[in-house]
N, C-alpha and C. Protein backbone atom coordinates (compact mmCIF):
# COMPACT_ATOMS: atom_id res chain seq x y z
N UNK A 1 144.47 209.30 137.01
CA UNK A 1 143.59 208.28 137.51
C UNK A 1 142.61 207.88 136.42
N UNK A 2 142.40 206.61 136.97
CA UNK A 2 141.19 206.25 135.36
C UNK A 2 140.03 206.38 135.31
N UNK A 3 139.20 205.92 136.31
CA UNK A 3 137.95 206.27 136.53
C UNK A 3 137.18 206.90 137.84
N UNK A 4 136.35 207.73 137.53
CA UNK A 4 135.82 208.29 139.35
C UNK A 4 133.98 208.29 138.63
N UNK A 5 133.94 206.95 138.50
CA UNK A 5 132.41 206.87 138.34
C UNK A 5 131.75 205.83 139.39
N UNK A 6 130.93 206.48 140.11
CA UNK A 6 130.61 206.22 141.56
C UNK A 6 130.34 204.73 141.85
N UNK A 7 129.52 204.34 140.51
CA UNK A 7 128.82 202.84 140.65
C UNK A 7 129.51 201.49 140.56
N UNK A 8 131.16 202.06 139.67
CA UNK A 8 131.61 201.20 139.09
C UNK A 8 133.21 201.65 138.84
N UNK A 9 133.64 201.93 140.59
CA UNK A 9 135.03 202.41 140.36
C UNK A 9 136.28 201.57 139.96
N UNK A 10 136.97 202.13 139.39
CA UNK A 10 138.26 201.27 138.79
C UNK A 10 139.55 202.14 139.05
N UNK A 11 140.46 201.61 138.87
CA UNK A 11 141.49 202.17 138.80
C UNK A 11 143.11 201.06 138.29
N UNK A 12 144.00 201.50 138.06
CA UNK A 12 145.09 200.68 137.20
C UNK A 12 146.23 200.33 138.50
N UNK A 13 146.76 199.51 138.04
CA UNK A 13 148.04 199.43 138.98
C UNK A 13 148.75 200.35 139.30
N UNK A 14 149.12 201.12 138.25
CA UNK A 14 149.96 202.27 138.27
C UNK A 14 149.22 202.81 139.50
N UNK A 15 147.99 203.18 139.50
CA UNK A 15 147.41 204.07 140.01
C UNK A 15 147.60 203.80 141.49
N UNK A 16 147.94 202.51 142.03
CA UNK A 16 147.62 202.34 143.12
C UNK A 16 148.83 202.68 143.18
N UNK A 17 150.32 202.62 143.03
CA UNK A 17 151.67 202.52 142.87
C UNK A 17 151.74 204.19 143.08
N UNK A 18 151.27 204.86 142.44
CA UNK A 18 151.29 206.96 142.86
C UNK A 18 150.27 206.95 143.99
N UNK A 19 149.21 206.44 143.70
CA UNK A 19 148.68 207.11 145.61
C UNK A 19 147.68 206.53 146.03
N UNK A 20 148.28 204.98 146.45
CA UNK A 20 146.70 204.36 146.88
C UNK A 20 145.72 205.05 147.92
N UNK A 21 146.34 205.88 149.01
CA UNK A 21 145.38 206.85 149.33
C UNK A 21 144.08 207.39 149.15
N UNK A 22 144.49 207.28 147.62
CA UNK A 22 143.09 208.05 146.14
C UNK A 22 142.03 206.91 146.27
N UNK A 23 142.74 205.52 146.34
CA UNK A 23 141.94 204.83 145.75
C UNK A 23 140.79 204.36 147.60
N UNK A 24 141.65 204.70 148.27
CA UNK A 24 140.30 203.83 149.27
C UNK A 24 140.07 204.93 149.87
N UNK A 25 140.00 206.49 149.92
CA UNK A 25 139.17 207.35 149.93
C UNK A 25 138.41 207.06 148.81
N UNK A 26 138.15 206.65 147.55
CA UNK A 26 137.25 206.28 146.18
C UNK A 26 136.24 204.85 146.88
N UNK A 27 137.20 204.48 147.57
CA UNK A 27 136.23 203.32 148.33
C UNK A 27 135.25 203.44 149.43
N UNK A 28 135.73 204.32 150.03
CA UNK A 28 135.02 205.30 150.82
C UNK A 28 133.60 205.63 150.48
N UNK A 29 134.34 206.87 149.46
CA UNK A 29 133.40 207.66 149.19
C UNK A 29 132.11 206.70 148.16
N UNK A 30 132.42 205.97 147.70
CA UNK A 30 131.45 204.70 146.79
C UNK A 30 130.79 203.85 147.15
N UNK A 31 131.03 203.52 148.76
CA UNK A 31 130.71 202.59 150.08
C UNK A 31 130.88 201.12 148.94
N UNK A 32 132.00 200.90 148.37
CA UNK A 32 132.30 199.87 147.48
C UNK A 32 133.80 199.40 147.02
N UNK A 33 134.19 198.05 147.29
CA UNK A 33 135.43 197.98 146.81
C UNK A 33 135.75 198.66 145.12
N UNK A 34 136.81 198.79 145.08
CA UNK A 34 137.28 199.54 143.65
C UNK A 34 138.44 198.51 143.35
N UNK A 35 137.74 197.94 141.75
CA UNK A 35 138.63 197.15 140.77
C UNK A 35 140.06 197.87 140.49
N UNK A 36 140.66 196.58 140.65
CA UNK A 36 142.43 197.50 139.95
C UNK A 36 142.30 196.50 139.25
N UNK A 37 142.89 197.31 137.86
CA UNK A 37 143.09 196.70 136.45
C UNK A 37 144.55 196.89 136.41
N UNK A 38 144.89 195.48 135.78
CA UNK A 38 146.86 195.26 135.37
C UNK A 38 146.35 195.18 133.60
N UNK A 39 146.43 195.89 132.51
CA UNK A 39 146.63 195.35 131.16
C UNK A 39 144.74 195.20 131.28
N UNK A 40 143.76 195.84 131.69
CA UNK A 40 142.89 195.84 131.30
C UNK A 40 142.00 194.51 131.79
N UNK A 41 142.74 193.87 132.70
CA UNK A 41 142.33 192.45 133.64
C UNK A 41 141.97 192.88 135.01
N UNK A 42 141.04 192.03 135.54
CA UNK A 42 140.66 192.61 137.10
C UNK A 42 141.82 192.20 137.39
N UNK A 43 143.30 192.87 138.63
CA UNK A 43 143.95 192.02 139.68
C UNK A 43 143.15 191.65 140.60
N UNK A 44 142.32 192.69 141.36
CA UNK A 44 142.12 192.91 142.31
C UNK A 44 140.85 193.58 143.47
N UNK A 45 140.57 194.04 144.39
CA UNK A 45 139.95 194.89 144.73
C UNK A 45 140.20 195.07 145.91
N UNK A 46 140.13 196.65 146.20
CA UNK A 46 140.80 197.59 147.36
C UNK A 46 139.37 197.81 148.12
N UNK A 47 139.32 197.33 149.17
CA UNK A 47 138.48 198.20 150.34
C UNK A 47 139.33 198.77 151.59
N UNK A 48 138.03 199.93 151.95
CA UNK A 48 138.83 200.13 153.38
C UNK A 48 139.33 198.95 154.41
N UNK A 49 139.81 199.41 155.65
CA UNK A 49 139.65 198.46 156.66
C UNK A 49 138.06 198.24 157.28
N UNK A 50 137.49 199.61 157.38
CA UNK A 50 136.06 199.30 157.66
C UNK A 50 135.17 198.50 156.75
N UNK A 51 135.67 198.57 155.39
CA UNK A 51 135.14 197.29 154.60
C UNK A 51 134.81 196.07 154.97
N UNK A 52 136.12 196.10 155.08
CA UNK A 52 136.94 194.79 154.75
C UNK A 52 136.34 193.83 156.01
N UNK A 53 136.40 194.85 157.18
CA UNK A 53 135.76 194.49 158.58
C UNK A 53 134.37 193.95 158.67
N UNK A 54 133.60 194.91 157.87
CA UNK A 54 132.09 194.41 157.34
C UNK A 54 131.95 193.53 157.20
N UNK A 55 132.96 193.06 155.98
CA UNK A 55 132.50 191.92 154.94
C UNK A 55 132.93 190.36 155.79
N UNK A 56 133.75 190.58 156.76
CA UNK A 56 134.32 189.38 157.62
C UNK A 56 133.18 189.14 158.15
N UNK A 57 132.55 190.48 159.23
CA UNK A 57 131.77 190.05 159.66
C UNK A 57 130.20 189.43 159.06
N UNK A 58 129.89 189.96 158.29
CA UNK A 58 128.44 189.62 157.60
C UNK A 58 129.01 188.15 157.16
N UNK A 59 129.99 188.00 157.16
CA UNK A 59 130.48 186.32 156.43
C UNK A 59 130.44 185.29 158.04
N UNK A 60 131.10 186.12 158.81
CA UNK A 60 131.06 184.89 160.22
C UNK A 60 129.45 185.36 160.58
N UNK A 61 128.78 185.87 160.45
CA UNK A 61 127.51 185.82 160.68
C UNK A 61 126.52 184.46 159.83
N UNK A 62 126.82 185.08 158.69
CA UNK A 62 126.08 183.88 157.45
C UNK A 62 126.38 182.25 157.77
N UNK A 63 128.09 181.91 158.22
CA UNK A 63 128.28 180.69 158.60
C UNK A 63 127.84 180.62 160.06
N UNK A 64 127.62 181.29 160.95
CA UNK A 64 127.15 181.08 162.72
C UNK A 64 125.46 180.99 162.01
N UNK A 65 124.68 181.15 160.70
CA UNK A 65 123.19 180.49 160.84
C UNK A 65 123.53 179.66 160.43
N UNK A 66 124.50 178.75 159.14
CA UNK A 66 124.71 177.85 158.66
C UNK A 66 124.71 176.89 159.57
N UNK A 67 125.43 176.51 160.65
CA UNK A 67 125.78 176.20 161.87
C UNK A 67 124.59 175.99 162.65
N UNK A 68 123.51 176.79 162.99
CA UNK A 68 122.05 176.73 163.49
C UNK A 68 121.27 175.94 162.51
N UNK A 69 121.48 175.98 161.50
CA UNK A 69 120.35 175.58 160.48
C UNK A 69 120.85 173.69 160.61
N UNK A 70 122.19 173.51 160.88
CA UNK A 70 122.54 172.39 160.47
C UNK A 70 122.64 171.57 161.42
N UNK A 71 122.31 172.25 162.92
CA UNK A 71 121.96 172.08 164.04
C UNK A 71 120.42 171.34 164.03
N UNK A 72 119.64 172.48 163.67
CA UNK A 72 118.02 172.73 164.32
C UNK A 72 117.92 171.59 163.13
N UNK A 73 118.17 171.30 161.87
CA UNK A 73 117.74 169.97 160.88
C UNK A 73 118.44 168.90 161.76
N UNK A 74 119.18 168.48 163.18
CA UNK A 74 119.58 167.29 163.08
C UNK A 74 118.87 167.01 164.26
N UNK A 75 118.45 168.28 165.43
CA UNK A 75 117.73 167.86 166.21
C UNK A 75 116.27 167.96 165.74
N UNK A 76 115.58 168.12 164.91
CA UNK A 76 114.43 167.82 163.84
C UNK A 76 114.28 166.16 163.38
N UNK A 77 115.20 165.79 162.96
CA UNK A 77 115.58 164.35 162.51
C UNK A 77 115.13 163.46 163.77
N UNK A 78 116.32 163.70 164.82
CA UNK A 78 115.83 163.18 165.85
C UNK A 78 115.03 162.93 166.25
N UNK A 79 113.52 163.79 166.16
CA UNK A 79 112.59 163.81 166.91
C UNK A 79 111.38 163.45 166.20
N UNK A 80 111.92 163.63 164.48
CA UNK A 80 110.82 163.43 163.61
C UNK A 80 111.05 162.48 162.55
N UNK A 81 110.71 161.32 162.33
CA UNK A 81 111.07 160.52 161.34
C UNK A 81 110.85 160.40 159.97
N UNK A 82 111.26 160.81 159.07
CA UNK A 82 110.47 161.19 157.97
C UNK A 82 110.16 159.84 157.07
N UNK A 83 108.78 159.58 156.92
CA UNK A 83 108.29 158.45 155.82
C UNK A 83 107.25 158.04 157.00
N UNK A 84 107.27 158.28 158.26
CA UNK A 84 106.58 157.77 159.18
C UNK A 84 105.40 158.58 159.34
N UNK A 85 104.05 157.50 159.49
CA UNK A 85 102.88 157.96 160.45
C UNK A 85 103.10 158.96 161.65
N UNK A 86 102.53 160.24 161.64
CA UNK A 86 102.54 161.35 162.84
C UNK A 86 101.43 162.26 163.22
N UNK A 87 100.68 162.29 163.83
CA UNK A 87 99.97 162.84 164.60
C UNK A 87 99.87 164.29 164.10
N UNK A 88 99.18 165.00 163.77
CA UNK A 88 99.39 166.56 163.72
C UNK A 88 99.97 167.31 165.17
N UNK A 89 99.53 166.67 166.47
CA UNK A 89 99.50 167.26 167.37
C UNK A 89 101.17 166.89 167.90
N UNK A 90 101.77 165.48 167.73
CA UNK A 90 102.95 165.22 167.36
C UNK A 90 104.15 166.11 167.50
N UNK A 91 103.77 166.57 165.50
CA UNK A 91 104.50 166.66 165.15
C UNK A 91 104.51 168.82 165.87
N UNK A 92 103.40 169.13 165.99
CA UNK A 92 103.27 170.12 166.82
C UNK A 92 104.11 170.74 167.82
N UNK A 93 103.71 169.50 168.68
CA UNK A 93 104.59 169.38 170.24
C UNK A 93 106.03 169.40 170.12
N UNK A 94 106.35 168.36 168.88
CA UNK A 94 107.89 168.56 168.67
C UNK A 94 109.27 169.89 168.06
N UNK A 95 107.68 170.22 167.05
CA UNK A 95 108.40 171.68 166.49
C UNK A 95 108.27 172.86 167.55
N UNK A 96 107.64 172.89 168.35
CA UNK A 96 107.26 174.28 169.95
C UNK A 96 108.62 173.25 170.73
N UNK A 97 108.55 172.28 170.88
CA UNK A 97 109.77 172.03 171.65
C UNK A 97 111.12 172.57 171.16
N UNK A 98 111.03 172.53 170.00
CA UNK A 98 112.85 173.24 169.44
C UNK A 98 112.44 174.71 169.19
N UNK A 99 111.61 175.27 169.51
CA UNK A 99 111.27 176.97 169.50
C UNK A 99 110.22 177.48 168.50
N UNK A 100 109.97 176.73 167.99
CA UNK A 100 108.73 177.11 166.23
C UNK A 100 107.59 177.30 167.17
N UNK A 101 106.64 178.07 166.58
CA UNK A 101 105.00 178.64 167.19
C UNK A 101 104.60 177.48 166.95
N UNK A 102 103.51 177.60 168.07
CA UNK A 102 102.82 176.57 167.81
C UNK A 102 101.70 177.10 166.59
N UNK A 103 100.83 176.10 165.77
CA UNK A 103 99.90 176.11 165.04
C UNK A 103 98.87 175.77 165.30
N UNK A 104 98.40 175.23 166.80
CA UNK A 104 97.16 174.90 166.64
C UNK A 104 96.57 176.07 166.99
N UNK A 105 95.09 176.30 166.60
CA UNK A 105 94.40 177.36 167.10
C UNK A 105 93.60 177.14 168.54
N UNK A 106 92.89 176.68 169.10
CA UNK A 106 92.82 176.33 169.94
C UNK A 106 93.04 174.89 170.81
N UNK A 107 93.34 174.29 171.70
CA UNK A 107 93.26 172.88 172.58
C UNK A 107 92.82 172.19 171.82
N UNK A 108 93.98 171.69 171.40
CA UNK A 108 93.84 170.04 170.86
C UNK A 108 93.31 170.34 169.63
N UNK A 109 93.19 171.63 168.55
CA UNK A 109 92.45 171.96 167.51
C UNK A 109 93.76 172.20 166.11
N UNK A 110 93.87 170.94 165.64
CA UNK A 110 95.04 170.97 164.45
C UNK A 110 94.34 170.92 163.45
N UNK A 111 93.08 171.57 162.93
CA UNK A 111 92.47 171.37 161.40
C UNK A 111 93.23 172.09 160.71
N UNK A 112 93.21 173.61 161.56
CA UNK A 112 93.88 174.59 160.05
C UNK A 112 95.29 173.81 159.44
N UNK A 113 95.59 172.90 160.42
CA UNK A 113 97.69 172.34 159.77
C UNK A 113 96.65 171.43 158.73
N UNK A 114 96.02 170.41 159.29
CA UNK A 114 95.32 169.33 158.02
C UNK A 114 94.99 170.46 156.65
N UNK A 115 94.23 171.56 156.87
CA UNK A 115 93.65 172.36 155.74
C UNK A 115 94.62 172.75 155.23
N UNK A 116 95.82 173.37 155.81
CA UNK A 116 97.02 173.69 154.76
C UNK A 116 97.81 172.58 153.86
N UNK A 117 98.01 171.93 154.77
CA UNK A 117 98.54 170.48 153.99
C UNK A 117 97.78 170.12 153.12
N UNK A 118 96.46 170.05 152.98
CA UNK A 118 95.42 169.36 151.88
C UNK A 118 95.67 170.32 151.01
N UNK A 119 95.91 171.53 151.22
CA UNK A 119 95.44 172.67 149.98
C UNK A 119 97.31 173.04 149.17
N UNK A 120 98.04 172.67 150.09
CA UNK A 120 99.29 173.33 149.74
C UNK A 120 100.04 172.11 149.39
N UNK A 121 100.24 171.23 150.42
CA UNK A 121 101.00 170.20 150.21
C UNK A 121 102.25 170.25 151.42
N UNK A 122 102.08 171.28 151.71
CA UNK A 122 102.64 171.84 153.02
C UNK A 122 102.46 172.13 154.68
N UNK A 123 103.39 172.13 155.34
CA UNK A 123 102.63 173.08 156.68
C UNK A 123 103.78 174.04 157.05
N UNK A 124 103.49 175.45 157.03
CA UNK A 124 104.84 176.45 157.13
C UNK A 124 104.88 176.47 158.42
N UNK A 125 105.71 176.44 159.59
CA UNK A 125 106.23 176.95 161.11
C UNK A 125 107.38 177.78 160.60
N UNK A 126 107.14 179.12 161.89
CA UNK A 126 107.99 180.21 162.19
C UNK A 126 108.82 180.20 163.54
N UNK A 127 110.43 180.38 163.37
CA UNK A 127 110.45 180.48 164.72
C UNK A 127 111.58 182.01 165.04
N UNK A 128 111.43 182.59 165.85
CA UNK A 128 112.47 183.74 165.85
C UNK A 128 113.14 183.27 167.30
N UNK A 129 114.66 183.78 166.39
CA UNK A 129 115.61 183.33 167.44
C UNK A 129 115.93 185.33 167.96
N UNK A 130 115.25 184.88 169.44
CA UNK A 130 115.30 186.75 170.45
C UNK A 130 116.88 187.29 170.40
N UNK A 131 117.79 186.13 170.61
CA UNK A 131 119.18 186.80 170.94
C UNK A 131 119.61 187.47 170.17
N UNK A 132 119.47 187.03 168.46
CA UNK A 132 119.76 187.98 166.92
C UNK A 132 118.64 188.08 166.01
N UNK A 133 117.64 187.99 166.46
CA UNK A 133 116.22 188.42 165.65
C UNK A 133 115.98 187.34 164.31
N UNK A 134 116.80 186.37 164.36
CA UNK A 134 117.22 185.55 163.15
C UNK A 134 115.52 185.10 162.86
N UNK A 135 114.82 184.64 161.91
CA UNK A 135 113.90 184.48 161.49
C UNK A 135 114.12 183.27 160.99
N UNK A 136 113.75 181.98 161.26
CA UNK A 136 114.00 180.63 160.62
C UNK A 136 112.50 180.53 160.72
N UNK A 137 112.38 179.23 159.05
CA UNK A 137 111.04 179.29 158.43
C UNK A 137 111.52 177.70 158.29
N UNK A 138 110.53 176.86 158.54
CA UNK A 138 110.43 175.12 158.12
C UNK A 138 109.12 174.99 157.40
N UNK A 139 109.17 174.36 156.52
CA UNK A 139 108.42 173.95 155.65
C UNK A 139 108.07 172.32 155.51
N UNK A 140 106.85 171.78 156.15
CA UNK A 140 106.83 170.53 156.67
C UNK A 140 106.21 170.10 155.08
N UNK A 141 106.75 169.45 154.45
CA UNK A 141 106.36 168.76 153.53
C UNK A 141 105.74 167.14 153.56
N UNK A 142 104.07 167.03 153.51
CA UNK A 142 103.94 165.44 153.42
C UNK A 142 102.67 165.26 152.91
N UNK A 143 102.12 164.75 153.50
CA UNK A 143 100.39 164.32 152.85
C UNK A 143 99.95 163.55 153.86
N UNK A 144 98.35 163.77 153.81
CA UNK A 144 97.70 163.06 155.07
C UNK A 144 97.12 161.90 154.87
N UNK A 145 97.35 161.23 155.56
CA UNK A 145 97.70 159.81 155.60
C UNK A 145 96.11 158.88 155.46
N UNK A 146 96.31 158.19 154.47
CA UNK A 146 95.27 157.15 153.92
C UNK A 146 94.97 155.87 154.83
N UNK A 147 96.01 155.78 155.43
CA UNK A 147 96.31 154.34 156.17
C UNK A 147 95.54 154.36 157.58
N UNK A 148 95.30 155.77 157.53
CA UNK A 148 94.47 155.83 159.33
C UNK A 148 93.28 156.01 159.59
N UNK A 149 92.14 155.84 160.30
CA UNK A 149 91.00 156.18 160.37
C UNK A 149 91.15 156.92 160.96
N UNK A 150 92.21 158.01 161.47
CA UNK A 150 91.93 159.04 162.25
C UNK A 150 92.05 160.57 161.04
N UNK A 151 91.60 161.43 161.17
CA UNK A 151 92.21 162.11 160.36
C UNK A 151 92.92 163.24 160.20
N UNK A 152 93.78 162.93 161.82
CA UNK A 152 94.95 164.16 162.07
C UNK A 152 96.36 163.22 161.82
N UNK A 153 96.23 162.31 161.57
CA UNK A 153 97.61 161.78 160.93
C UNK A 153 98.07 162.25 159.42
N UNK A 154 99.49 162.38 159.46
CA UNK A 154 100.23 162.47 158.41
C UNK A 154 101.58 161.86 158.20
N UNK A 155 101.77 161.59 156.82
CA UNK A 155 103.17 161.77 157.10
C UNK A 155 103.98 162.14 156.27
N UNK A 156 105.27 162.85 157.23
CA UNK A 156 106.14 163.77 156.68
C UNK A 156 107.06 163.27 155.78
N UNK A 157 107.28 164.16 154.51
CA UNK A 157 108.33 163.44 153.64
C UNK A 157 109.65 164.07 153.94
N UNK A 158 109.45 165.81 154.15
CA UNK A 158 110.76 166.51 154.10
C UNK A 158 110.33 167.55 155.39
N UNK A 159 111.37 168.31 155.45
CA UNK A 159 111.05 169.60 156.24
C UNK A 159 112.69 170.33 155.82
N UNK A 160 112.01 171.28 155.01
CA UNK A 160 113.06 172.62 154.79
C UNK A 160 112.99 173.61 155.33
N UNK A 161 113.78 174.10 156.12
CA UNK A 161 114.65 175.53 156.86
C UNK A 161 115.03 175.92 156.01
N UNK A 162 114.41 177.60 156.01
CA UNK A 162 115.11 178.96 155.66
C UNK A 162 115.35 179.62 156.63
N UNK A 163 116.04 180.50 155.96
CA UNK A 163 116.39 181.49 157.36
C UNK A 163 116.11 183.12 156.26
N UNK A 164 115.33 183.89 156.86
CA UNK A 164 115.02 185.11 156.35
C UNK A 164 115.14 186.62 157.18
């Protein structure tokens, strides 16, 4: 066998050809797929089935937020026009309607969103999704608006979703 170094297992074709056995107990024991080399080239890589199972799943997981994210940005769109005059309280009402905290601190009290926006250029909303603990983060990007004598208007240029 060629290598049994924990971080960075390998092994040759041959090797798999006498006793692949060796090699995904090595996968096992490394909690890591193990490179097979043909002529000193990656072919390949061997995981268990419990791997292999993992890795499907953490992948249909990653595309089922992709899927939410590409969701929650179209019913966002809908509701929020971006380049347009909006209300702090607005745009408030609309982000607690699709699940985000609200930000005001008390009734009818949206300064701290104006104070972040003036100081950041931003306004961050959190929302957690209960069914998978998913953590989605929007980032209201705009500036407060010159055009109004009121001075809870803004308006939005962007709004970016993460998911953390």
């Amino acid at each position: 066998m060629r290598n049994k170094v924990k971080k960075d297992v390998s092994f040759s074709v041959t090797d798999v050809k006498q006793s692949p056995m060796t090699i995904f107990e090595a996968a096992k024991e490394a909690n890591a797929g193990v490179y097979i080399y043909n002529r000193n080239k990656v072919a390949g890589v061997m995981l268990t089935a419990e791997q292999y199972e993992s890795l499907i799943k953490k992948k249909t997981i990653e595309q089922g937020q992709d899927v939410k994210i590409t969701q929650l940005n179209q019913k966002i769109r809908q509701k929020i026009a971006f380049g347009s005059l909006i209300s702090t309280k607005n745009l408030d009402d609309h982000l607690v309607s699709l699940g985000f905290i609200t930000r005001k601190i008390e009734t009818d009290d949206y300064s701290e969103m104006m104070n972040e926006l003036n100081e950041t250029g931003k306004i961050d909303y959190h929302l957690q999704k209960k069914e998978d603990r998913t953590n989605i983060f929007a980032e209201v990007i705009g500036e407060q608006s010159n055009q109004s004598h009121l001075s809870d208007k803004l308006i939005v240029k962007k709004i970016h979703l993460r998911i953390d």
